[in-house]
C-alpha atoms as a PDB file:
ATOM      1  CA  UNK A   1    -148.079-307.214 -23.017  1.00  0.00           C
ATOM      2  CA  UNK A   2    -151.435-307.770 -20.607  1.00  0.00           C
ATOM      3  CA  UNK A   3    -150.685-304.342 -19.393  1.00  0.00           C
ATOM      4  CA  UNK A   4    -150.717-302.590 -22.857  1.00  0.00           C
ATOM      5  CA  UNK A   5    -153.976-304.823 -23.295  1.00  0.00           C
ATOM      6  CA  UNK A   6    -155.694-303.292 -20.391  1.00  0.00           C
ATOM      7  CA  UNK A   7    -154.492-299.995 -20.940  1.00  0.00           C
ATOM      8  CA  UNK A   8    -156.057-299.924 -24.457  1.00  0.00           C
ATOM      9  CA  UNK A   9    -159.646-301.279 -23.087  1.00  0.00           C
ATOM     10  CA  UNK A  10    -159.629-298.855 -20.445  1.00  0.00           C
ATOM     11  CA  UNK A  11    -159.471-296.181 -22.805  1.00  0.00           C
ATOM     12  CA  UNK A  12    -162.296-294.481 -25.198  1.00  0.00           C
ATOM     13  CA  UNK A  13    -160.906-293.135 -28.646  1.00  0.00           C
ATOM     14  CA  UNK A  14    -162.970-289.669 -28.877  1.00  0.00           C
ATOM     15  CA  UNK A  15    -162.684-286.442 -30.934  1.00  0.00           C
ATOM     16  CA  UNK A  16    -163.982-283.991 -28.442  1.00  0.00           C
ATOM     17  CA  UNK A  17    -163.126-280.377 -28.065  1.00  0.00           C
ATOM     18  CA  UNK A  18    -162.329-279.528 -24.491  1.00  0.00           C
ATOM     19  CA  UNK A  19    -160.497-275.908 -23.189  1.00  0.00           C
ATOM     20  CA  UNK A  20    -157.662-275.671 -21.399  1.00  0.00           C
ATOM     21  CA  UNK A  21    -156.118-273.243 -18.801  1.00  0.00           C
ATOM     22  CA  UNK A  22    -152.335-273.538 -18.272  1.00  0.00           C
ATOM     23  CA  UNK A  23    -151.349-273.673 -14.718  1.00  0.00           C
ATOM     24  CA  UNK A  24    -152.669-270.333 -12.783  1.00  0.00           C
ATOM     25  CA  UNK A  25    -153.276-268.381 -16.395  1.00  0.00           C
ATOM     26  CA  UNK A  26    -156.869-267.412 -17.035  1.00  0.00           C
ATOM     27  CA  UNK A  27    -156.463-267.594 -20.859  1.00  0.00           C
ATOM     28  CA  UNK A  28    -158.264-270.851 -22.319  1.00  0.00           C
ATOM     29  CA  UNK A  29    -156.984-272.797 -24.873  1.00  0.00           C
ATOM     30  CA  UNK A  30    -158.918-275.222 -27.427  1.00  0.00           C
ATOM     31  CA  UNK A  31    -157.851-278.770 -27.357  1.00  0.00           C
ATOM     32  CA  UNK A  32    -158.961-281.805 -29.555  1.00  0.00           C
ATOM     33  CA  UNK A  33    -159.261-284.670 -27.003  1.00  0.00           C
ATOM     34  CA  UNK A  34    -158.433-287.699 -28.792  1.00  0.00           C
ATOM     35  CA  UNK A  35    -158.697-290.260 -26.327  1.00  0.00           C
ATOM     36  CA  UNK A  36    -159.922-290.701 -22.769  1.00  0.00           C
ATOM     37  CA  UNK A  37    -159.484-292.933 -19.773  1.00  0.00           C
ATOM     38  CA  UNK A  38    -160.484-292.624 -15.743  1.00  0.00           C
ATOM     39  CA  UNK A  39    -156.685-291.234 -15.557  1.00  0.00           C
ATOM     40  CA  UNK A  40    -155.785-289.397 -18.172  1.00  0.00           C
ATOM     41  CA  UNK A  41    -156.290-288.431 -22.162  1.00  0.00           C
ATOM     42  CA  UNK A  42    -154.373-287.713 -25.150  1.00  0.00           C
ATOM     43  CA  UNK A  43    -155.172-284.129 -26.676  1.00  0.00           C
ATOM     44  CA  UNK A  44    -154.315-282.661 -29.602  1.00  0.00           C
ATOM     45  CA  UNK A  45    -153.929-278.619 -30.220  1.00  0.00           C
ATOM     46  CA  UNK A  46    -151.191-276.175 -31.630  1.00  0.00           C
ATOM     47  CA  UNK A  47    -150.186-275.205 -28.222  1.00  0.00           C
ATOM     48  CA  UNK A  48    -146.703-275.684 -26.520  1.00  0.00           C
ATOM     49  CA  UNK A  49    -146.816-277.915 -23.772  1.00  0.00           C
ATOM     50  CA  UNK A  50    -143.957-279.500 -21.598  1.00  0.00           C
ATOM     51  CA  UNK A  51    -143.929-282.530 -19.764  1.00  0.00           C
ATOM     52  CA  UNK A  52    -144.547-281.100 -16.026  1.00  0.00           C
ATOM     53  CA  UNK A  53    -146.892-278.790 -17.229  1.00  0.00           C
ATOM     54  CA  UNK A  54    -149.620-278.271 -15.098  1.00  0.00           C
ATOM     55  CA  UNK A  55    -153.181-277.933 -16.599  1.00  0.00           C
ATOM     56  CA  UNK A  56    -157.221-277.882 -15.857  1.00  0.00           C
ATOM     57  CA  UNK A  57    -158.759-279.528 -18.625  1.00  0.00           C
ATOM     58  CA  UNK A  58    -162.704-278.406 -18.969  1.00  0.00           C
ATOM     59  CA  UNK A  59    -164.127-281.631 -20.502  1.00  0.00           C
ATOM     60  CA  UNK A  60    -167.660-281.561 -21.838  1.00  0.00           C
ATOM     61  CA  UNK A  61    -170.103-283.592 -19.669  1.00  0.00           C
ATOM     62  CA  UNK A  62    -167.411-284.490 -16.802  1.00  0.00           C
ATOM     63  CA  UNK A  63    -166.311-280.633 -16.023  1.00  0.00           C
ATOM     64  CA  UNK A  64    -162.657-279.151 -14.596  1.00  0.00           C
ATOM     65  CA  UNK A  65    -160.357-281.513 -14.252  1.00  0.00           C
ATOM     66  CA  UNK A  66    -156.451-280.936 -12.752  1.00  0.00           C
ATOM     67  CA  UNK A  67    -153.719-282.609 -14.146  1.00  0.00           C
ATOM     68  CA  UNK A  68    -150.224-282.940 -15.171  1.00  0.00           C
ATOM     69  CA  UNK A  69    -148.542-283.463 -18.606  1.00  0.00           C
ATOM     70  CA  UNK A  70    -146.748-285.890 -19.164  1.00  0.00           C
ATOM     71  CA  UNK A  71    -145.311-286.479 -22.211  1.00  0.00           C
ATOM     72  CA  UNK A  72    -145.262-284.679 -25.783  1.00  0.00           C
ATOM     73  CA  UNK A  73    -144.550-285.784 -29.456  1.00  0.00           C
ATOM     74  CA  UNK A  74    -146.303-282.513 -31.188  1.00  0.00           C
ATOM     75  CA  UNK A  75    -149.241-281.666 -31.652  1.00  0.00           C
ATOM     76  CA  UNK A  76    -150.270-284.316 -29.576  1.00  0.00           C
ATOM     77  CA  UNK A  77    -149.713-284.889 -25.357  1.00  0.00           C
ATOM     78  CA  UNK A  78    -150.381-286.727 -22.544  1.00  0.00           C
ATOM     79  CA  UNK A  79    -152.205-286.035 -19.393  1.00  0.00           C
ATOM     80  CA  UNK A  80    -152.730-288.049 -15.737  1.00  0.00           C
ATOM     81  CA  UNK A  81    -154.893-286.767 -13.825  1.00  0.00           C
ATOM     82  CA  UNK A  82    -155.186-286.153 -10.331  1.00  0.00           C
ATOM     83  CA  UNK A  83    -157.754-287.604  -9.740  1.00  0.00           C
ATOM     84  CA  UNK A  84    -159.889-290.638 -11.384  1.00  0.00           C
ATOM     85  CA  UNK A  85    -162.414-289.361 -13.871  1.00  0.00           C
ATOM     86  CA  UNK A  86    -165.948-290.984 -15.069  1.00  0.00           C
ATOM     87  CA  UNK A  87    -165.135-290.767 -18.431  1.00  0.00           C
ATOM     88  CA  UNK A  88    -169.059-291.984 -19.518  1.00  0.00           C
ATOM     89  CA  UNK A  89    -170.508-289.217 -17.668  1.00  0.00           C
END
């Protein structure tokens, strides 16, 4: 239970727009992010993502950002990132 407490504090509910490029694929894709952490987010969008999926989120006011899916319940996913994040940039 601590854990899921410091998860949740860690983490910044937000209803940002961000783009997307699946793995290598130039196309961009809109996102809603709706939360955000050092390590990862939860977006939202219409596209089909699989756990495994590998992304580069553009978030506003941080930049490109690598990162992995890793789980789905449509619309919405999960991403961890490669690498930590200042989320308050």
């Amino acid at each position: 239970m601590i854990g899921l407490q410091r998860r949740s504090l860690e983490r910044q509910d937000v209803v940002n727009l961000a783009d997307v490029q699946i793995g290598r694929d130039p196309l961009q894709h809109r996102i809603k992010v709706r939360n955000l952490s050092a390590r990862g987010l939860m977006g939202e969008s219409a596209l089909h993502v699989s756990s495994g999926t590998r992304l580069t989120i553009d978030l506003p006011e941080v930049g490109p950002v690598a990162g992995t899916v890793v789980w789905v319940q449509e619309p919405r996913f999960g991403v961890a990132f490669d690498d930590e994040v200042e989320p308050l940039a």
